[in-house]
Protein backbone atom coordinates (compact mmCIF):
# COMPACT_ATOMS: atom_id res chain seq x y z
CA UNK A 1 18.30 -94.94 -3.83
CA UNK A 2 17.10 -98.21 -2.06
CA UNK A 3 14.35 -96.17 -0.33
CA UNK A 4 13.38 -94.51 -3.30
CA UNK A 5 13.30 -97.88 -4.90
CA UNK A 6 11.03 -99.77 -2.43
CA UNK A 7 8.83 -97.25 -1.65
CA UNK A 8 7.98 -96.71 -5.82
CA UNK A 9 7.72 -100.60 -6.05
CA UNK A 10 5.60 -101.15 -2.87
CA UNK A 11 3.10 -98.43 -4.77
CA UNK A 12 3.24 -99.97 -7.77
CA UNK A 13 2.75 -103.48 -6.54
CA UNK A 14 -0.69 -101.91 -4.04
CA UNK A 15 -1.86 -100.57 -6.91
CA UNK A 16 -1.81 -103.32 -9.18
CA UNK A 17 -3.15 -105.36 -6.95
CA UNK A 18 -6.02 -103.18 -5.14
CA UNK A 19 -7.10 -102.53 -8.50
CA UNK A 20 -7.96 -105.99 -9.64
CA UNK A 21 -10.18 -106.74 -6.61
CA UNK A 22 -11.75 -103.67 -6.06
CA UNK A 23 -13.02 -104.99 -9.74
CA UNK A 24 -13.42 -108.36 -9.10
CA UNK A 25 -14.98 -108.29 -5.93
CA UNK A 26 -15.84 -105.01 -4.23
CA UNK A 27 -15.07 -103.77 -1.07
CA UNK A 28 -17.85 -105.29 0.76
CA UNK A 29 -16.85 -109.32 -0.57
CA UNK A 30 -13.38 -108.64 0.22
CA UNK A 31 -14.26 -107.64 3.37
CA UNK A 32 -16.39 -111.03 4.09
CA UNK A 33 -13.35 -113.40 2.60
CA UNK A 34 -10.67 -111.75 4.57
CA UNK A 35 -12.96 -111.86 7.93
CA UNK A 36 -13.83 -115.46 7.01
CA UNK A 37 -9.93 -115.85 7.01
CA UNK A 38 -9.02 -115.93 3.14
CA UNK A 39 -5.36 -114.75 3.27
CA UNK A 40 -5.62 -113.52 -0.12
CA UNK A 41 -8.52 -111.46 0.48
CA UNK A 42 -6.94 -110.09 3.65
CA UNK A 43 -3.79 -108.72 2.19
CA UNK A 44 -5.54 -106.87 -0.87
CA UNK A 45 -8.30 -105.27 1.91
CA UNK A 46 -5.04 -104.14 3.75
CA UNK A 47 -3.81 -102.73 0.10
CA UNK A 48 -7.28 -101.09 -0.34
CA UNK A 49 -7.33 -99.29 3.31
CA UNK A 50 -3.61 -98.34 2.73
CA UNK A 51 -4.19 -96.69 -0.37
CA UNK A 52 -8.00 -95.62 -0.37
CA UNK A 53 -9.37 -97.24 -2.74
CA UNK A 54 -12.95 -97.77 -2.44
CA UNK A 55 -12.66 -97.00 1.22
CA UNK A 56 -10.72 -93.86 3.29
CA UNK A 57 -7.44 -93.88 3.85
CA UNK A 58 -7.27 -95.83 7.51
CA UNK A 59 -3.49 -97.28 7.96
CA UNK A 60 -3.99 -98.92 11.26
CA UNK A 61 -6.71 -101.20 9.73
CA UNK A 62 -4.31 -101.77 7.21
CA UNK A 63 -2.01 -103.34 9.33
CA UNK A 64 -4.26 -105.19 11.20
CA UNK A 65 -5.11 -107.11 7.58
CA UNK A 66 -1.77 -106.98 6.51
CA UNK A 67 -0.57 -109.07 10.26
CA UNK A 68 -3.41 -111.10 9.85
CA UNK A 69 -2.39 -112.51 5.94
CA UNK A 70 1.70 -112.27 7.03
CA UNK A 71 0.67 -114.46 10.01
CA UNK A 72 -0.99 -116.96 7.35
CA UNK A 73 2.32 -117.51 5.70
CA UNK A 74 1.19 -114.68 2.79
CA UNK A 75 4.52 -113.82 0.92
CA UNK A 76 3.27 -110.29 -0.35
CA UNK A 77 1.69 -109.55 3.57
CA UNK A 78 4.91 -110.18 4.80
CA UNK A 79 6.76 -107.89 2.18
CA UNK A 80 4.59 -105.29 3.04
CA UNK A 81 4.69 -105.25 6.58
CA UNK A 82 8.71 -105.19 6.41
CA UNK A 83 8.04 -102.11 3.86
CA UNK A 84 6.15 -100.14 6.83
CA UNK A 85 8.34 -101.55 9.59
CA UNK A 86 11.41 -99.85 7.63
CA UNK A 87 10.25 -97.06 6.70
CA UNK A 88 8.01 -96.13 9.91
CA UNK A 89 5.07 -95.97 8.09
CA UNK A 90 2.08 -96.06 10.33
CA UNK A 91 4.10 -98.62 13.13
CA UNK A 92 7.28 -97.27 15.23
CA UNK A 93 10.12 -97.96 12.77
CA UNK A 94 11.66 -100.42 13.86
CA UNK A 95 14.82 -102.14 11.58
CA UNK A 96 14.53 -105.84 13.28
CA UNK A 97 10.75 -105.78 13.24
CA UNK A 98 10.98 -105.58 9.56
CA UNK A 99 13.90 -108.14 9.05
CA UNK A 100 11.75 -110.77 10.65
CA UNK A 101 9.15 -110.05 8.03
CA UNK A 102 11.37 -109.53 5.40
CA UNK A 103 13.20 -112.86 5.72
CA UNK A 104 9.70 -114.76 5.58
CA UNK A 105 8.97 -113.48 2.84
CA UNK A 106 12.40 -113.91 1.21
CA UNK A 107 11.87 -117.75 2.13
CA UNK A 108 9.03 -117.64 -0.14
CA UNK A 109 10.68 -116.12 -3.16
CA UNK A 110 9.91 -112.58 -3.02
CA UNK A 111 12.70 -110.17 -4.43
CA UNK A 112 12.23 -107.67 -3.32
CA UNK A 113 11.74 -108.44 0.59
CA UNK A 114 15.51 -110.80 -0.60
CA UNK A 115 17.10 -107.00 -2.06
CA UNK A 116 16.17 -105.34 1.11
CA UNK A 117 16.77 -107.87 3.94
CA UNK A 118 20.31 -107.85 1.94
CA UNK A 119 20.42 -104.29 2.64
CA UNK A 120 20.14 -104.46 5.98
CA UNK A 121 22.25 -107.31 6.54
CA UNK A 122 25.05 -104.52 5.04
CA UNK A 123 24.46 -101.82 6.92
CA UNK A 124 23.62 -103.68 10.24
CA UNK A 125 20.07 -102.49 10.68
CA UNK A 126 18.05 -104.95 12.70
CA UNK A 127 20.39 -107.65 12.03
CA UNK A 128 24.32 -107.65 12.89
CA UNK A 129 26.15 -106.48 9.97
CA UNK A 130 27.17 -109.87 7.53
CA UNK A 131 28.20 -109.65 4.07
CA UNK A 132 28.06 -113.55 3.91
CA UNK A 133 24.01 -113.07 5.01
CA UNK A 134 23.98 -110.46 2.43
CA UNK A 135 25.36 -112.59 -0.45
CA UNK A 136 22.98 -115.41 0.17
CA UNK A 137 19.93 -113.17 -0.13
CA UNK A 138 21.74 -110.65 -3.15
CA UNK A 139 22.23 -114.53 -4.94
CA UNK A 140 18.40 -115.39 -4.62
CA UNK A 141 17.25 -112.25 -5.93
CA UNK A 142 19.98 -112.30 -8.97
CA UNK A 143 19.02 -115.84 -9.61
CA UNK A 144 15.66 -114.28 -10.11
CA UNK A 145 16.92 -111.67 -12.74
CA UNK A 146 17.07 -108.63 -10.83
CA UNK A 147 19.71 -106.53 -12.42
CA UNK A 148 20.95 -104.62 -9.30
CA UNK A 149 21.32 -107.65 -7.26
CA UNK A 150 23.38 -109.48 -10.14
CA UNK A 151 25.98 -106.13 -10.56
CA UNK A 152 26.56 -105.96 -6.45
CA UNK A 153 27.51 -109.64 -6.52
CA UNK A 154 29.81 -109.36 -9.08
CA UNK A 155 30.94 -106.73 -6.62
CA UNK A 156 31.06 -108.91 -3.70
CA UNK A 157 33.19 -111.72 -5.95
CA UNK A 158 35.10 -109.20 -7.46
CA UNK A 159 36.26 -108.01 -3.74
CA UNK A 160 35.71 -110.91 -2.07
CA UNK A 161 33.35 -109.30 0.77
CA UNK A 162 31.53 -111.70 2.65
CA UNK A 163 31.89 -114.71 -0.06
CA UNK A 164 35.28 -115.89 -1.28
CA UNK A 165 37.12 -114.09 -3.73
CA UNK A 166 36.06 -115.74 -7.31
CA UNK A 167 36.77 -113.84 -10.53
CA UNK A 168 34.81 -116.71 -12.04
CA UNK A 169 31.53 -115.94 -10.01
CA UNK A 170 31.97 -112.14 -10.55
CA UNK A 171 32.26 -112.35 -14.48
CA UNK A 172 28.88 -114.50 -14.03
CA UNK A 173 27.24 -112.20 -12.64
CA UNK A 174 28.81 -109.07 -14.13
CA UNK A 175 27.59 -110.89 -17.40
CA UNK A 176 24.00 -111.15 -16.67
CA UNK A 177 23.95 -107.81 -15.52
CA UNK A 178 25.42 -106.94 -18.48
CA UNK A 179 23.25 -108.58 -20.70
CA UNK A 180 20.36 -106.86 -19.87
CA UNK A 181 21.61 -103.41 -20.18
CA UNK A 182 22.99 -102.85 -16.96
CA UNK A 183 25.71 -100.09 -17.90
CA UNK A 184 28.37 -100.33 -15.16
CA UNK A 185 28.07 -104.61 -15.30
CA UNK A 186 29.06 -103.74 -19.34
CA UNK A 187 32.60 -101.54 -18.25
CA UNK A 188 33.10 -104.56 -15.33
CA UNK A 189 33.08 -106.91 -18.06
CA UNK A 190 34.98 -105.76 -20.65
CA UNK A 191 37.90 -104.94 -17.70
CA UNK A 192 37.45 -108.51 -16.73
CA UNK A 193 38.25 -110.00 -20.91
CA UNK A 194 40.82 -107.42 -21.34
CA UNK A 195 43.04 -108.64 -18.14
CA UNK A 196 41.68 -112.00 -18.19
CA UNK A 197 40.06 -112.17 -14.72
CA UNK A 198 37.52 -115.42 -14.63
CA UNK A 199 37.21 -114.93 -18.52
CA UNK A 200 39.85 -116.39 -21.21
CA UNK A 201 41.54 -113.17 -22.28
CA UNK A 202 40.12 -111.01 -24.95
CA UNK A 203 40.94 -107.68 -26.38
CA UNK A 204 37.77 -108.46 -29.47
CA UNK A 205 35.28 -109.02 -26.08
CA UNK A 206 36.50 -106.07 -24.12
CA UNK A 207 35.83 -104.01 -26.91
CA UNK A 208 32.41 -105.43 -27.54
CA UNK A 209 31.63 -104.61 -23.63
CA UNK A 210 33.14 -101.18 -24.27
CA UNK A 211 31.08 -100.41 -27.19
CA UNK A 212 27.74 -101.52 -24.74
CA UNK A 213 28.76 -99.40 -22.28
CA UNK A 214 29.99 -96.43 -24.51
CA UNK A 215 26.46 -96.63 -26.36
CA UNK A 216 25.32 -95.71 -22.89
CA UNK A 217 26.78 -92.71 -22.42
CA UNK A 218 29.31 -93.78 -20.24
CA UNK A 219 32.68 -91.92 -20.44
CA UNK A 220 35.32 -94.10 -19.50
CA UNK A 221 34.13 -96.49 -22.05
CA UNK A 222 34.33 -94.59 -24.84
CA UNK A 223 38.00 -93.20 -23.97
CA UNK A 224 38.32 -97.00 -24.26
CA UNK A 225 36.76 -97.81 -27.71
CA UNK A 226 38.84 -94.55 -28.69
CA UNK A 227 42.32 -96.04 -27.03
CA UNK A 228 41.25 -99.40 -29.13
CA UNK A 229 40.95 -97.68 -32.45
CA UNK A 230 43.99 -95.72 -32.03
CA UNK A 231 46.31 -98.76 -31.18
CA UNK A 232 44.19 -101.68 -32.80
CA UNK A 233 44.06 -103.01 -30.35
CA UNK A 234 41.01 -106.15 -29.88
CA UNK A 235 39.94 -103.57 -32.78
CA UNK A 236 40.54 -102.69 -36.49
CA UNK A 237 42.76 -99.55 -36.70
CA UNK A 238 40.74 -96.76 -37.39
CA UNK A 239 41.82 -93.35 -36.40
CA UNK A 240 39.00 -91.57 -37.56
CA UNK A 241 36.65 -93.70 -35.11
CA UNK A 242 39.73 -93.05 -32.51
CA UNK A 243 38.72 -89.24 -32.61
CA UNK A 244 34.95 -89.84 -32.58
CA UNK A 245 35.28 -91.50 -29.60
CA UNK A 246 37.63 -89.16 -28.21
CA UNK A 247 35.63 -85.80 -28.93
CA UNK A 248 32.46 -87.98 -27.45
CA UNK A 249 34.09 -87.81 -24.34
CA UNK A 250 36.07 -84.62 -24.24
CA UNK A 251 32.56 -83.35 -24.86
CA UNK A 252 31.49 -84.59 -21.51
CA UNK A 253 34.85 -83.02 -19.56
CA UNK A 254 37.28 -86.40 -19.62
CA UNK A 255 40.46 -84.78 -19.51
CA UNK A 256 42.30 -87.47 -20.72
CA UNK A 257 40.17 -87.97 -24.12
CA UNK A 258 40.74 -83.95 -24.16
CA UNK A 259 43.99 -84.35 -24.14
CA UNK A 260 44.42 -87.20 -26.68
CA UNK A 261 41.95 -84.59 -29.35
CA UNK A 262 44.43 -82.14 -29.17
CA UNK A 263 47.28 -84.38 -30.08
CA UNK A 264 45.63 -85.84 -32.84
CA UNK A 265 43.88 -82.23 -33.76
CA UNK A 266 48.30 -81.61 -33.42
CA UNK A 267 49.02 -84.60 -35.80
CA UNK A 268 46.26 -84.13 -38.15
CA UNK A 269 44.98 -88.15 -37.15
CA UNK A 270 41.58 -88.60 -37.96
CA UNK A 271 40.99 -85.02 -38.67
CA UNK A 272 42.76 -82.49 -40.67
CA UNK A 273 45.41 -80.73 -38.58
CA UNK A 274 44.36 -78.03 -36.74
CA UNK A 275 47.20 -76.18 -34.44
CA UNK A 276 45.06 -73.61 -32.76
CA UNK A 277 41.98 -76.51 -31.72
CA UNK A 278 44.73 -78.74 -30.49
CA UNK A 279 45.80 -76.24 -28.28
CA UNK A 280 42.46 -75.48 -27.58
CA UNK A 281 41.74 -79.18 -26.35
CA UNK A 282 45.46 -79.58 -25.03
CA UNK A 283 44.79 -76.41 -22.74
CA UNK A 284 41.58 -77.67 -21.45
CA UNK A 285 42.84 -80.89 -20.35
CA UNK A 286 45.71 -79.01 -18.29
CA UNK A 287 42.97 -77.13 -16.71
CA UNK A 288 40.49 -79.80 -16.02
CA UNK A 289 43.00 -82.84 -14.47
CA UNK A 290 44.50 -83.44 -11.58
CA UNK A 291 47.63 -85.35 -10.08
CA UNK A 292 50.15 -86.85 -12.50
CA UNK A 293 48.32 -86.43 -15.18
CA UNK A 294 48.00 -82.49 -14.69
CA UNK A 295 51.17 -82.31 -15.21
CA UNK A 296 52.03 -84.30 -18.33
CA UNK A 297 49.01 -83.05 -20.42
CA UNK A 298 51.17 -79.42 -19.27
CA UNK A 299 54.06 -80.25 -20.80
CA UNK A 300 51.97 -81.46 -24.02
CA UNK A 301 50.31 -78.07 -23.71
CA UNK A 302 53.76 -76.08 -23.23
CA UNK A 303 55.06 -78.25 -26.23
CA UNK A 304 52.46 -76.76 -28.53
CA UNK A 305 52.59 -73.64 -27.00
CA UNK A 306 56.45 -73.24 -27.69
CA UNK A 307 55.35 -73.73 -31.63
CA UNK A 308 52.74 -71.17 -32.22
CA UNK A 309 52.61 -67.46 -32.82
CA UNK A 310 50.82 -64.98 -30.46
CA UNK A 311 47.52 -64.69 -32.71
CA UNK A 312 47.19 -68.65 -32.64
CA UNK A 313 47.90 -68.95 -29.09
CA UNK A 314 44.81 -65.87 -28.80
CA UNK A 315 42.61 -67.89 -30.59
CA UNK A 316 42.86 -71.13 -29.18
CA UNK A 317 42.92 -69.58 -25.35
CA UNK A 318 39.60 -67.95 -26.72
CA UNK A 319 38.52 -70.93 -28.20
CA UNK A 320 39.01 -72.93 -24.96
CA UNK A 321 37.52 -70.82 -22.61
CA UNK A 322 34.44 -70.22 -24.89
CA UNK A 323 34.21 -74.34 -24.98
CA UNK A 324 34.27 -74.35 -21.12
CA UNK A 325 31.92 -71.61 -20.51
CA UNK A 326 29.56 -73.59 -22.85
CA UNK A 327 29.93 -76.60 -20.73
CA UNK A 328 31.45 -78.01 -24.64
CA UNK A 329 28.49 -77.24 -26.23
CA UNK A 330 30.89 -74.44 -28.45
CA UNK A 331 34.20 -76.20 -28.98
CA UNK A 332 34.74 -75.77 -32.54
């Protein structure tokens, strides 16, 4: 993912800038200012021979204008050396080649050469591994906004890798993750208000995490909202939103939700009661769980089971394996 990431933004960032002084200036007065030593001008040459605009493709004189603006002190020179240094592209790879340029140009501010010298500080490429190395550069970027950098410090805090152990620090930066959509920072905060960790206690901001997070698509979550509406939880009492929630996620294969539609399918909660779909749903989470919880949604299957006649047990084996086979897209 981190490769995929860089290499996308490096493109985007070449691009951007190639194309505003190809327009500006041309080839031919970029070429002038850069050999006249204009640091500026000598990066975005280096953009335009890396990615052919205006002139052919020619990496090698790429880098030569790229050393000679990262040897000026240019942040986006330096980024963009450590980008072809890490990567291979057009030098030797080489991992400590590109955390010397990376860390000059994460002294000047630029996230991403701070997200990926951080990367390699974890995984020990170039640089010996240290998590307290990675912090300090994850921190600059996240105090910069970047949304990955925020949710693996809340991480590091959370675990206490590298940086003491502060619930406090993770829920900050779980929250600002959080807050700007960031889907796995939204189910990290609402675990943090309902146990209280660096956050007063609070069922009502759990579930207003959940809900973020269940919005999303994300599964545990809306087991979650489902849980709150069934119990009341840090939410109103509402078993009809308890088996929305529920039959969201069942939908998706969470055995547990699966298991929980059945019994209220068995109890007629939130939906009119319905013997042969709770055994449907009740059968389905036996088959889909594993480890303790295998068995105890069996013995709420073999519970039903015991209760039915043959032609209601036919129907809702048929009706469960047609749901399966449908990936749930034919439960009902």
């Amino acid at each position: 993912m981190l490769v995929r990431k860089l290499q996308f933004l490096l493109l985007m960032f070449v691009f951007a800038c190639s194309g505003v002084q190809a327009q500006n200036f041309g080839v031919t007065e970029l070429t002038r200012r850069a050999e006249a030593g204009d640091a500026e001008a000598q990066n975005n040459l280096a953009v335009l021979y890396h990615t052919g605009q205006g002139v052919a493709v020619d990496i090698q004189e790429a880098i030569k204008w790229y050393h000679a603006a990262a040897e000026q002190g240019r942040a986006n020179a330096q980024l963009n050396l450590g980008v072809l240094y890490n990567f291979g592209m057009g030098v030797p790879q080489d991992y400590a080649e590109a955390a010397r340029w990376f860390a000059l140009a994460a002294e000047q501010g630029e996230l991403m050469a701070q997200i990926s010298l951080a990367a390699l500080y974890v995984n020990g490429r170039g640089v010996e591994t240290d998590y307290g190395q990675a912090a300090r550069y994850y921190k600059m970027a996240a105090e910069q906004g970047d949304v990955g950098a925020q949710l693996t410090l809340g991480e590091m805090n959370l675990s206490g890798q590298g940086i003491p152990k502060s619930y406090e620090e993770a829920a900050r930066y779980y929250k600002m993750a959080a807050e700007q959509g960031e889907v796995a920072a939204q189910f990290s905060m609402a675990l943090m208000y309902r146990d209280g960790l660096g956050v007063e206690q609070s069922y009502e901001e759990a579930a207003r995490y959940y809900r973020m997070a269940a919005e999303q698509g994300h599964i545990a979550a809306m087991f979650s909202m489902a849980a709150m509406h069934e119990t009341g939880e840090g939410l109103e009492q509402n078993y009809e939103e308890a088996f929305r929630w529920y039959r969201m996620a069942a939908g998706q294969g969470h055995p547990s939700s699966q298991n929980n539609l059945g019994l209220m399918y068995e109890a007629g909660q939130g939906v009119a009661a319905n013997p042969v779909r709770a055994y449907a749903w009740l059968k389905l989470a036996a088959q889909t769980a594993t480890g303790v919880e295998k068995e105890r949604f069996m013995a709420n299957r073999d519970q039903l089971e015991a209760t039915l006649s043959s032609e209601q047990l036919q129907e809702g084996s048929q009706l469960s394996d047609q749901c399966l086979e449908s990936r749930y897209r034919e439960c009902e």
